[in-house]
PDB file of N, CA and C in Angstrom:
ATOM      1  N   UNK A   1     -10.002  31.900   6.497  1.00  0.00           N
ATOM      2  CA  UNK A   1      -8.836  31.318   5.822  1.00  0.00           C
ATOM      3  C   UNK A   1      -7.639  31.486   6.739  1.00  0.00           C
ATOM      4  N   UNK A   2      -6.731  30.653   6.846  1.00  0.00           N
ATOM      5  CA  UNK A   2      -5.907  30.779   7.725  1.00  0.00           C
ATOM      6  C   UNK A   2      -4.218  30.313   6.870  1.00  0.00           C
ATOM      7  N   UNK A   3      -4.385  31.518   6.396  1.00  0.00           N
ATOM      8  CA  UNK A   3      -2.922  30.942   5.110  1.00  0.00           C
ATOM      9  C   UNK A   3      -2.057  32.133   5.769  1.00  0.00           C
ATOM     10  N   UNK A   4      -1.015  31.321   5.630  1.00  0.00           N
ATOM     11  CA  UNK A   4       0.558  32.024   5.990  1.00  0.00           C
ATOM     12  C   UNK A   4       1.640  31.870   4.771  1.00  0.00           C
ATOM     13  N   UNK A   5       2.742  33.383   4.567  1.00  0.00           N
ATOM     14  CA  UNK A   5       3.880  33.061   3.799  1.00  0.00           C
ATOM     15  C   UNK A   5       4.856  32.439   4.801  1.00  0.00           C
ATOM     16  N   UNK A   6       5.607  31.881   4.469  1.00  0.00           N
ATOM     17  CA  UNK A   6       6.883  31.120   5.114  1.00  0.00           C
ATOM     18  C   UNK A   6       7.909  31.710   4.768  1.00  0.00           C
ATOM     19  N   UNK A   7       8.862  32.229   5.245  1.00  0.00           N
ATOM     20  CA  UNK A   7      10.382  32.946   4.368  1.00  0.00           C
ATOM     21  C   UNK A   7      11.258  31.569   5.005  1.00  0.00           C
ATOM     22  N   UNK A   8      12.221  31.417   3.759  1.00  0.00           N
ATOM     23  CA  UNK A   8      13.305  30.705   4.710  1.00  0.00           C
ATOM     24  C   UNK A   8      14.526  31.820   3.001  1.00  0.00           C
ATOM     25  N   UNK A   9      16.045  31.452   3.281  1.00  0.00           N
ATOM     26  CA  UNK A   9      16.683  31.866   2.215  1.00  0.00           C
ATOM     27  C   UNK A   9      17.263  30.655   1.816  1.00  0.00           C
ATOM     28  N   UNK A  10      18.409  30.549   0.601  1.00  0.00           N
ATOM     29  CA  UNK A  10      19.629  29.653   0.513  1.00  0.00           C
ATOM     30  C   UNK A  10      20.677  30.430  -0.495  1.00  0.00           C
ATOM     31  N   UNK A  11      21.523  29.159  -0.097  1.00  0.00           N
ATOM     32  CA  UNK A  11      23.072  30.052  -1.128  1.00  0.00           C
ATOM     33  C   UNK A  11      22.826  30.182  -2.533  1.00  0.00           C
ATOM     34  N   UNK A  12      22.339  29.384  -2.612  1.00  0.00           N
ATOM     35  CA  UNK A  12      22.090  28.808  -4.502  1.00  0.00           C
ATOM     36  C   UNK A  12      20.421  28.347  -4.912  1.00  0.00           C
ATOM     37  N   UNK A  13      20.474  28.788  -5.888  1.00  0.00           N
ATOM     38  CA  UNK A  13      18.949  28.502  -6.318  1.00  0.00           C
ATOM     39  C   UNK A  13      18.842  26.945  -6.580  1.00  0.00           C
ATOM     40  N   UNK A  14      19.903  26.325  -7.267  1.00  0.00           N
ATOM     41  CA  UNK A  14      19.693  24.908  -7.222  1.00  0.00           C
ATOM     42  C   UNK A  14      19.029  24.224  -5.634  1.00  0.00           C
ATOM     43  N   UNK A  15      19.483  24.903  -4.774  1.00  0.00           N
ATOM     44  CA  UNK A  15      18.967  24.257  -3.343  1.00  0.00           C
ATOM     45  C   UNK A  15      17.922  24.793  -2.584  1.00  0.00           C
ATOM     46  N   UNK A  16      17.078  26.169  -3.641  1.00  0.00           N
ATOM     47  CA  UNK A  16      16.061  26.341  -2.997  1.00  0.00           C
ATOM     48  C   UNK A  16      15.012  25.864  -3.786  1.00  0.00           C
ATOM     49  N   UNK A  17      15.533  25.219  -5.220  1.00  0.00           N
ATOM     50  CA  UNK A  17      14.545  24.608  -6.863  1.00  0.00           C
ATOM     51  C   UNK A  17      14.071  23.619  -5.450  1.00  0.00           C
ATOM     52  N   UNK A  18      15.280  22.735  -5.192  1.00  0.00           N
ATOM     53  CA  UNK A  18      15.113  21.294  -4.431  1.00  0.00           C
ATOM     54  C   UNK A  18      14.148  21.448  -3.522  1.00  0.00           C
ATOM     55  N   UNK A  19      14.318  22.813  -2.599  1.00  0.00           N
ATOM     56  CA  UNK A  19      13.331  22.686  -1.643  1.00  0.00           C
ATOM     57  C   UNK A  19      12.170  22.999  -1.941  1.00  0.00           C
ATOM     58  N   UNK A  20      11.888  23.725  -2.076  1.00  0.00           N
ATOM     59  CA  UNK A  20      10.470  23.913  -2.934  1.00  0.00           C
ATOM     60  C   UNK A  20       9.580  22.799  -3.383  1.00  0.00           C
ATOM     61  N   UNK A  21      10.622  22.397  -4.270  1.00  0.00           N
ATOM     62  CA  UNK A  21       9.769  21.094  -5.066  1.00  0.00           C
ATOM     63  C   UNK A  21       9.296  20.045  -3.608  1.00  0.00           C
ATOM     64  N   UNK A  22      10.252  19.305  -3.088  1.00  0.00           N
ATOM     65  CA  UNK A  22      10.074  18.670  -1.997  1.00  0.00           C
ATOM     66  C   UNK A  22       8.806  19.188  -1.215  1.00  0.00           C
ATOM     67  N   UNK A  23       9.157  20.437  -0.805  1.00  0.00           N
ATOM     68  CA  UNK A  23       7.827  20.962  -0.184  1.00  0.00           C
ATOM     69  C   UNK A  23       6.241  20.935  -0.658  1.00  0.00           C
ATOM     70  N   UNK A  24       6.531  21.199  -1.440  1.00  0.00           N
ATOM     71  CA  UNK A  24       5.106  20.884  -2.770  1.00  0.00           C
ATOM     72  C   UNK A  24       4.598  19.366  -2.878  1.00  0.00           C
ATOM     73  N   UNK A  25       5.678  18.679  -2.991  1.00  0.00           N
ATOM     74  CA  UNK A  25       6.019  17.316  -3.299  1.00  0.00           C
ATOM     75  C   UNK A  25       5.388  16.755  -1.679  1.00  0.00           C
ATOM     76  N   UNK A  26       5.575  16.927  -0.766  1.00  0.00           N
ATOM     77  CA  UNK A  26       5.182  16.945   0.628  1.00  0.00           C
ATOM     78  C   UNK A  26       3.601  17.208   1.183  1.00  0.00           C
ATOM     79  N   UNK A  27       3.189  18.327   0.150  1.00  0.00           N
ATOM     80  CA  UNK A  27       1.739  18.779   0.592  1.00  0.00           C
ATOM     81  C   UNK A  27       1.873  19.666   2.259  1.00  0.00           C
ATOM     82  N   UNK A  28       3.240  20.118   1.808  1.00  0.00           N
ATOM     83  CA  UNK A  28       3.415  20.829   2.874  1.00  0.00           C
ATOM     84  C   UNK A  28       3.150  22.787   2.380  1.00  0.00           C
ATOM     85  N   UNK A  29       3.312  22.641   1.168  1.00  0.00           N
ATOM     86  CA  UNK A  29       3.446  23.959   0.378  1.00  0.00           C
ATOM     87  C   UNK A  29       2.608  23.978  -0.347  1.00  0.00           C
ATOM     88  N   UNK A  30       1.833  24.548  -1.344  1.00  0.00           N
ATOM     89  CA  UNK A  30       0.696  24.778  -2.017  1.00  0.00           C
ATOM     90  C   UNK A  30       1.446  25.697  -3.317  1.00  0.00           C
ATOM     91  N   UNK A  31       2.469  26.372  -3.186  1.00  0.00           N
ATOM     92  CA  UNK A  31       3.486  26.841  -4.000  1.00  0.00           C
ATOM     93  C   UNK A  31       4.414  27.636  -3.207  1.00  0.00           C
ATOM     94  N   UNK A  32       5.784  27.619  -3.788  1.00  0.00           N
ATOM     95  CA  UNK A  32       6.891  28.177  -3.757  1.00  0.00           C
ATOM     96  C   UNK A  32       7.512  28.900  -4.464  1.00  0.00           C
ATOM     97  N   UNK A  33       7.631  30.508  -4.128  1.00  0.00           N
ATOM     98  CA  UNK A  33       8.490  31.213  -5.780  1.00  0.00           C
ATOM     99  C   UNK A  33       9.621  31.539  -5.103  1.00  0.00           C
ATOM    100  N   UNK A  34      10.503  31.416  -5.833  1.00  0.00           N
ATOM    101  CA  UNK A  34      11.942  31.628  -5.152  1.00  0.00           C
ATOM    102  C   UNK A  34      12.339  32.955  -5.843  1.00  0.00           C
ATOM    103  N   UNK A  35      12.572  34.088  -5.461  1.00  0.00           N
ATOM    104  CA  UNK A  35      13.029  35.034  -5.857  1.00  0.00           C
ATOM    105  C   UNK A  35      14.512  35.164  -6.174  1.00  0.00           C
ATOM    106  N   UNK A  36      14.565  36.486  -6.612  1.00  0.00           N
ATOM    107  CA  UNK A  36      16.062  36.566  -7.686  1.00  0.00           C
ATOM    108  C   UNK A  36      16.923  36.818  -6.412  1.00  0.00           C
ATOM    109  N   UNK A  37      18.576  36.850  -6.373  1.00  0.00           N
ATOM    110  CA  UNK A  37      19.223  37.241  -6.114  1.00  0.00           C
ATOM    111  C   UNK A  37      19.197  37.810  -5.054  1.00  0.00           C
ATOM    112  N   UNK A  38      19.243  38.461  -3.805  1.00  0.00           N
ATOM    113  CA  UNK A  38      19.728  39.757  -3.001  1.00  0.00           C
ATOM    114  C   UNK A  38      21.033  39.397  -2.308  1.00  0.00           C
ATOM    115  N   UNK A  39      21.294  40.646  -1.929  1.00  0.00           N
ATOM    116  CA  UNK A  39      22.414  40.701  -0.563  1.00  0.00           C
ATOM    117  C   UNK A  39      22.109  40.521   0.604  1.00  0.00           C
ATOM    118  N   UNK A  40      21.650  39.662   1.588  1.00  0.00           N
ATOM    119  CA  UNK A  40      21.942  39.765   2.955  1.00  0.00           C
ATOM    120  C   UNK A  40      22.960  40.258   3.767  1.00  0.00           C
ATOM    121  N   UNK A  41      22.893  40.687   4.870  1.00  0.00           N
ATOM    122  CA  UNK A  41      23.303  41.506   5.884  1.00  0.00           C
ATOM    123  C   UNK A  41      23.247  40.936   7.318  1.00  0.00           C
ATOM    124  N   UNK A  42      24.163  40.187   8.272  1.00  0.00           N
ATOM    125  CA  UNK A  42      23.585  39.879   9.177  1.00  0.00           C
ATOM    126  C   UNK A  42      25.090  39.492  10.245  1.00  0.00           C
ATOM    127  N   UNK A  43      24.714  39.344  11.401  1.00  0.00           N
ATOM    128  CA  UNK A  43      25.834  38.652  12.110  1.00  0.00           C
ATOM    129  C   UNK A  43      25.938  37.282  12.713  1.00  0.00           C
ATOM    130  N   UNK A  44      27.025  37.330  12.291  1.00  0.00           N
ATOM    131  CA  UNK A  44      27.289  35.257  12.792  1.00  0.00           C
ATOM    132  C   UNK A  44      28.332  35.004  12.846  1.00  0.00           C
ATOM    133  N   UNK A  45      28.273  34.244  13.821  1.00  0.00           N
ATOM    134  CA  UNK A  45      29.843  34.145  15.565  1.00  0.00           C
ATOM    135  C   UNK A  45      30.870  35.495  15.310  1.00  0.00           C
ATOM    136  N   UNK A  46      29.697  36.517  15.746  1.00  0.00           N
ATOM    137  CA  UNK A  46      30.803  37.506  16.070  1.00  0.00           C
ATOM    138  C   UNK A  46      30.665  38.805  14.887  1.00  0.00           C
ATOM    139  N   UNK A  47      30.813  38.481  14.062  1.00  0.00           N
ATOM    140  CA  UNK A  47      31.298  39.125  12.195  1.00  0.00           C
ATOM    141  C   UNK A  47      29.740  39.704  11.634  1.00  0.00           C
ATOM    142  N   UNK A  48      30.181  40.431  11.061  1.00  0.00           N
ATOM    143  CA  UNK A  48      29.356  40.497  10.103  1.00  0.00           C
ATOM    144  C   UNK A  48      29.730  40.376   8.655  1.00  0.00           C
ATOM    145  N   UNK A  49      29.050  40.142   8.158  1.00  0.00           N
ATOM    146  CA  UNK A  49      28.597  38.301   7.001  1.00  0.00           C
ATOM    147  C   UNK A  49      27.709  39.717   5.806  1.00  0.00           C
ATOM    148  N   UNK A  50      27.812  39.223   4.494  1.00  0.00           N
ATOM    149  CA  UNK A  50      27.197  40.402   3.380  1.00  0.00           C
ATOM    150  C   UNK A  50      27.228  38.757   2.261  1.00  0.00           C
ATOM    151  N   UNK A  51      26.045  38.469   2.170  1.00  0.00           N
ATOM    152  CA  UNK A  51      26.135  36.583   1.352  1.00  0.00           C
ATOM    153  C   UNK A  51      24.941  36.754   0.217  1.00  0.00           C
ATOM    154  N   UNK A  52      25.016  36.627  -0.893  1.00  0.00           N
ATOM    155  CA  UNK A  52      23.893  36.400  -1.941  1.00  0.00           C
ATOM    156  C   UNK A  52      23.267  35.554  -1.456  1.00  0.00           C
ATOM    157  N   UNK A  53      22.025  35.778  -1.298  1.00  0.00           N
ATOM    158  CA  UNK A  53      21.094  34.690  -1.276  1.00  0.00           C
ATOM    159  C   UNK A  53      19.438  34.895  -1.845  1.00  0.00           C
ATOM    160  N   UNK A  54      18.905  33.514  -1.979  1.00  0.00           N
ATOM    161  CA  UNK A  54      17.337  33.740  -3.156  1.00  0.00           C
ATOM    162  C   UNK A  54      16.285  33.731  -1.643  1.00  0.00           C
ATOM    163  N   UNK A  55      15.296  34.483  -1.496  1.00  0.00           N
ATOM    164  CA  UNK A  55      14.312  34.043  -0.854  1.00  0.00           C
ATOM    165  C   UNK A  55      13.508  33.358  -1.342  1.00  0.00           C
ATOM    166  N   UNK A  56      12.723  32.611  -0.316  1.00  0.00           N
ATOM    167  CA  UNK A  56      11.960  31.619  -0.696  1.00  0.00           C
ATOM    168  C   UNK A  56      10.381  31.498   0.176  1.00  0.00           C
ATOM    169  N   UNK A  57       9.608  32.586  -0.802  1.00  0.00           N
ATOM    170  CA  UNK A  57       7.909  32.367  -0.214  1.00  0.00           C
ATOM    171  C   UNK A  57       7.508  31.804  -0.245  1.00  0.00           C
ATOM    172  N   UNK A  58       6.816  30.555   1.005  1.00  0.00           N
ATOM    173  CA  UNK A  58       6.353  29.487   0.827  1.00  0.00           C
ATOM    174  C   UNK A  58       4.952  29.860   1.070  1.00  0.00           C
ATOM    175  N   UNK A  59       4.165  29.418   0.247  1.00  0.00           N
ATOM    176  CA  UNK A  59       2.367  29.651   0.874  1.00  0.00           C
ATOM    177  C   UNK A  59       1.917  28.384   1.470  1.00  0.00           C
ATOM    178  N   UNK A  60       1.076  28.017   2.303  1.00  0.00           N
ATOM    179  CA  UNK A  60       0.362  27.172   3.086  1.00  0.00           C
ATOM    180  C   UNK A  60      -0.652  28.053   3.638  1.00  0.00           C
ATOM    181  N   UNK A  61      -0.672  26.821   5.086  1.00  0.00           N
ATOM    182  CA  UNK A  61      -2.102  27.388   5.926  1.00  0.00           C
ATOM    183  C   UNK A  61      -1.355  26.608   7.024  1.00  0.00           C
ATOM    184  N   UNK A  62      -1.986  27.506   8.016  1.00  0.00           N
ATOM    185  CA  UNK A  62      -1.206  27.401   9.574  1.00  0.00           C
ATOM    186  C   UNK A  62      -1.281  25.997  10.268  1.00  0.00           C
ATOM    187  N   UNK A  63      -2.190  25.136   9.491  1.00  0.00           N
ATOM    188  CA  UNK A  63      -1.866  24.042  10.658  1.00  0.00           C
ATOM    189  C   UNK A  63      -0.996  22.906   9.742  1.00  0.00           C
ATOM    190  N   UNK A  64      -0.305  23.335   8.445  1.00  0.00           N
ATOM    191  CA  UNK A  64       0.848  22.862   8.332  1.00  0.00           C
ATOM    192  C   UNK A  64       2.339  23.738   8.987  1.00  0.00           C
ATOM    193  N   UNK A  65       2.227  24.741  10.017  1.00  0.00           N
ATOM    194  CA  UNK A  65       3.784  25.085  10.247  1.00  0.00           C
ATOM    195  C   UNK A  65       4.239  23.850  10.630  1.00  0.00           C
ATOM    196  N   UNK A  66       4.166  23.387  11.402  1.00  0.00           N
ATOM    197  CA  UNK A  66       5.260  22.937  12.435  1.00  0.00           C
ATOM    198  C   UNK A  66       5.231  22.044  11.337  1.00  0.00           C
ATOM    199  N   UNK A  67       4.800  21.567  10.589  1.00  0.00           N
ATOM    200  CA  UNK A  67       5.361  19.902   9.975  1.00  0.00           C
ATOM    201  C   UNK A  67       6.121  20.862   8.948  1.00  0.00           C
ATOM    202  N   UNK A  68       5.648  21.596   8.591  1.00  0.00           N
ATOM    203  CA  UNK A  68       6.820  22.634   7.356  1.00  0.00           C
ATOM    204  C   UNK A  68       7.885  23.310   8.009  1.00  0.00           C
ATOM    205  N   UNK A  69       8.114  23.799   9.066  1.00  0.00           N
ATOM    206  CA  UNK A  69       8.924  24.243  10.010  1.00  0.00           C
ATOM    207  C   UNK A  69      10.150  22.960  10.440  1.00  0.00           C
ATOM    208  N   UNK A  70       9.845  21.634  10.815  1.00  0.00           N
ATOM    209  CA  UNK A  70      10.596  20.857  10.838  1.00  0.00           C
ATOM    210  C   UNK A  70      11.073  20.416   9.974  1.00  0.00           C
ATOM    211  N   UNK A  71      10.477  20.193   8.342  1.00  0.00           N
ATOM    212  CA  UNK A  71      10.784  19.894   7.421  1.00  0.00           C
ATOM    213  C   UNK A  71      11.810  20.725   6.490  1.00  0.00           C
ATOM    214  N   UNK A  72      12.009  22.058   7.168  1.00  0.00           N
ATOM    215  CA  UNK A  72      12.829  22.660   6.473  1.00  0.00           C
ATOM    216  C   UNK A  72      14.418  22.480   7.512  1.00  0.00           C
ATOM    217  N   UNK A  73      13.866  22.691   8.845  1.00  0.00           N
ATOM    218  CA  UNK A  73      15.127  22.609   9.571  1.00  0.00           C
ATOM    219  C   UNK A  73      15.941  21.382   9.471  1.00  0.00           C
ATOM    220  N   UNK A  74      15.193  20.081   8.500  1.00  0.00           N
ATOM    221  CA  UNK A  74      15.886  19.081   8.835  1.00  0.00           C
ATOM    222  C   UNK A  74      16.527  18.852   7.183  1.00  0.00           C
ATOM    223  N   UNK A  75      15.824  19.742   6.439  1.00  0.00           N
ATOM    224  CA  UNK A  75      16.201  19.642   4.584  1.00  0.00           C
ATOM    225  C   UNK A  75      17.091  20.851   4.200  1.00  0.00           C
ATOM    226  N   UNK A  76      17.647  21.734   5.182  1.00  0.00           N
ATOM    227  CA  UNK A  76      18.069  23.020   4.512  1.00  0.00           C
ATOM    228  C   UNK A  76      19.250  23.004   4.656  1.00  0.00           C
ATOM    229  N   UNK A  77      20.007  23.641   3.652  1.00  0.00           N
ATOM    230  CA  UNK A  77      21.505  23.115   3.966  1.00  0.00           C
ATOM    231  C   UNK A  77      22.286  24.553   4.957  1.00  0.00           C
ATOM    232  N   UNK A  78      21.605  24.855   5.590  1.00  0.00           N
ATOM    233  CA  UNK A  78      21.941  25.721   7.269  1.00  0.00           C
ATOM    234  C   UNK A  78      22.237  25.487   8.372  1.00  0.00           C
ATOM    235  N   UNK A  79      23.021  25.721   8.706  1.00  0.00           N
ATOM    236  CA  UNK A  79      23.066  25.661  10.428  1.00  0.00           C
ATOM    237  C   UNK A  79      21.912  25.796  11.167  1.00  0.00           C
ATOM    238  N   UNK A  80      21.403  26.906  10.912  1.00  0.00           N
ATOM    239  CA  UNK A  80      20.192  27.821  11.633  1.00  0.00           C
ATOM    240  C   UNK A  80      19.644  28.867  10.332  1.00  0.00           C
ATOM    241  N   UNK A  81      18.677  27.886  10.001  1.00  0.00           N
ATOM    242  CA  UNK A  81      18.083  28.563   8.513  1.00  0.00           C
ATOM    243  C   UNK A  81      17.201  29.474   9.194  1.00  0.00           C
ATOM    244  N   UNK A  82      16.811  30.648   8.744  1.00  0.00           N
ATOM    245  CA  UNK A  82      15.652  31.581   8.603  1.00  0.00           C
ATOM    246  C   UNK A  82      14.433  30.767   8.591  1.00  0.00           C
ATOM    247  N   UNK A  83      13.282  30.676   9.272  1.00  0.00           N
ATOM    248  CA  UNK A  83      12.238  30.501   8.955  1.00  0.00           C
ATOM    249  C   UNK A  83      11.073  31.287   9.721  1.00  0.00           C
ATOM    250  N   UNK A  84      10.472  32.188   8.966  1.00  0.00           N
ATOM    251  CA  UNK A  84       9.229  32.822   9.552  1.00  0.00           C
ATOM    252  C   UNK A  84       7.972  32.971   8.775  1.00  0.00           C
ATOM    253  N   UNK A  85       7.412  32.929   9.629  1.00  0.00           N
ATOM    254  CA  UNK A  85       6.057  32.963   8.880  1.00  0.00           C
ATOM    255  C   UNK A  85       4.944  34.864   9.153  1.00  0.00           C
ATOM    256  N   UNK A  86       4.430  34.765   8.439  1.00  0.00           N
ATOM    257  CA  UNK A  86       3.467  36.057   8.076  1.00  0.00           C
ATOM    258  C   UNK A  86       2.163  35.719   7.795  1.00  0.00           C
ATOM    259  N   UNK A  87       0.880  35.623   8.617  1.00  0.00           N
ATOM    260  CA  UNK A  87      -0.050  35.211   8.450  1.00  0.00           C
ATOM    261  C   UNK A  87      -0.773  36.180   7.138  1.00  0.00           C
ATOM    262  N   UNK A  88      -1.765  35.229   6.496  1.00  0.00           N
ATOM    263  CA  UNK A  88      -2.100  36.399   5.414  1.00  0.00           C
ATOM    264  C   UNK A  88      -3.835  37.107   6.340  1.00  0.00           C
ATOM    265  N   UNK A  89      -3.791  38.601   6.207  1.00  0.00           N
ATOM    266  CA  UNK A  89      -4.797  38.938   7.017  1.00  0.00           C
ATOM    267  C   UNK A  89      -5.735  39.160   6.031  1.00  0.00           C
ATOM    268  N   UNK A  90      -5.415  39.334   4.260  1.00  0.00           N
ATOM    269  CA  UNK A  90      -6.584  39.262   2.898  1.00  0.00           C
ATOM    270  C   UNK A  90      -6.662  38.088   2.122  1.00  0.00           C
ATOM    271  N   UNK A  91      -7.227  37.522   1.914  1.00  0.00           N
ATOM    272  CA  UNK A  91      -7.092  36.607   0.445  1.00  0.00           C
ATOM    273  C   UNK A  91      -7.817  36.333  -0.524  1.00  0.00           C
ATOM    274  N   UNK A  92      -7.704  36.222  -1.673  1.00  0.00           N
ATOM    275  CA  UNK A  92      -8.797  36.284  -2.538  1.00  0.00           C
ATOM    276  C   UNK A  92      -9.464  34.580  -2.589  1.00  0.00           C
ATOM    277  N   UNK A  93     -10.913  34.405  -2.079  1.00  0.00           N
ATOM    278  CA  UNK A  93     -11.649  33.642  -1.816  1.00  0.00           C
ATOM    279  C   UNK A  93     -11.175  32.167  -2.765  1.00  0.00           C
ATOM    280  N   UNK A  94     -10.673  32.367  -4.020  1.00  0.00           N
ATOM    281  CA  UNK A  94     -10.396  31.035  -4.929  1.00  0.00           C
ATOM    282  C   UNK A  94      -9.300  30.774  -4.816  1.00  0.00           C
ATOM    283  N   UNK A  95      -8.036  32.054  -4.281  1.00  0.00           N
ATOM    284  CA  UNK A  95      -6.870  31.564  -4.025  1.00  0.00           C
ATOM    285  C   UNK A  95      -6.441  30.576  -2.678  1.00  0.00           C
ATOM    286  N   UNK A  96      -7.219  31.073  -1.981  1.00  0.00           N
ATOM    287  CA  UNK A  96      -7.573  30.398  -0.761  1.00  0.00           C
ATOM    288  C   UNK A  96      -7.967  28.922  -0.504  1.00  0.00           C
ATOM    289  N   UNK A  97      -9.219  28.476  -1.557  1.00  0.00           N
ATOM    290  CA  UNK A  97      -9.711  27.404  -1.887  1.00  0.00           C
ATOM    291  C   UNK A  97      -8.558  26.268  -2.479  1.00  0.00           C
ATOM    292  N   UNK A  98      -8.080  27.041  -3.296  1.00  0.00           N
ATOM    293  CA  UNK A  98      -7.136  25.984  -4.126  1.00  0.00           C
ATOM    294  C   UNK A  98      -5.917  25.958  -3.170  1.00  0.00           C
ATOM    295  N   UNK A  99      -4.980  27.381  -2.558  1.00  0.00           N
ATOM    296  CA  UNK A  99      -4.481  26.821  -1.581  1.00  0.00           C
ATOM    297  C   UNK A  99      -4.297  25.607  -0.503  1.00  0.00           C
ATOM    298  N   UNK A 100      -5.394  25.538   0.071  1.00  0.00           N
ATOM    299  CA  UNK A 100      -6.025  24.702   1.185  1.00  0.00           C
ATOM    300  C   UNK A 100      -6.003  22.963   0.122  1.00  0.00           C
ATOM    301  N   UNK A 101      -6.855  22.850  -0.974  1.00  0.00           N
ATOM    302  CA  UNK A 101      -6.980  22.222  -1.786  1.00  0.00           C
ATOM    303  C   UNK A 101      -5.485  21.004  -1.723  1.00  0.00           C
ATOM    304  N   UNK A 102      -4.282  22.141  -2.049  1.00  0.00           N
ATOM    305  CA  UNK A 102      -3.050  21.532  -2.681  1.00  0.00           C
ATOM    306  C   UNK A 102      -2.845  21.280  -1.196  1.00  0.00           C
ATOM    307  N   UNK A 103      -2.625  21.272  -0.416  1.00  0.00           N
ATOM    308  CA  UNK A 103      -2.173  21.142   0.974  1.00  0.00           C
ATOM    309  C   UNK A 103      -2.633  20.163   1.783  1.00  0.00           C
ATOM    310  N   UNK A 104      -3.693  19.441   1.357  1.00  0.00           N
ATOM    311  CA  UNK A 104      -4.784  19.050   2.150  1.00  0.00           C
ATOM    312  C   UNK A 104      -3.951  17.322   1.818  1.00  0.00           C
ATOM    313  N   UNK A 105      -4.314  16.541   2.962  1.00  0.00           N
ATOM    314  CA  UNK A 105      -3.482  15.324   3.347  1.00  0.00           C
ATOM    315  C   UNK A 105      -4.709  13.988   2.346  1.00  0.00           C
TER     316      UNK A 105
END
């Protein structure tokens, strides 16, 4: 199985509902949960920056990055959005199946 999480963040949950769905909507994502609330911490031009923002776990399988990777850099309302991926090294055999399943072109 070759499934990866995707992180990207946003300001507002309304714009990570959008992405998500799109992504799903795309067959680029297999699902998206957008988590609650946190604080980020980070620096940009110079400053350091303390910004609410929702993460956003995207599940797939690796030979959708790059079309999910471009698809976010060109849909996210960022300058230079977060996007990384975390290959999964366990998975449970049906989650996997249906994963691949929703993804599949």
């Amino acid at each position: 199985m070759n499934a990866i999480v995707v992180m990207t963040t946003v300001s507002e949950r309304e714009a990570g509902e959008r992405l998500a769905s799109a992504l799903v909507e795309a067959k680029l994502a297999a699902c998206v949960q957008i988590l609650p609330p946190m604080t980020s911490v980070y620096r940009w031009e110079g400053e350091i920056q303390r910004e609410t923002e929702h993460l956003l776990l995207i599940k797939t399988t690796q030979d959708k990055w790059d079309s999910l990777a471009a698809f976010i850099h060109t849909h996210h309302p960022y300058e230079v959005p977060e996007v990384i991926a975390v290959e999964a090294s366990k998975i449970a055999p049906e989650y996997g199946a249906w994963l691949t399943e929703q993804v599949a072109v």
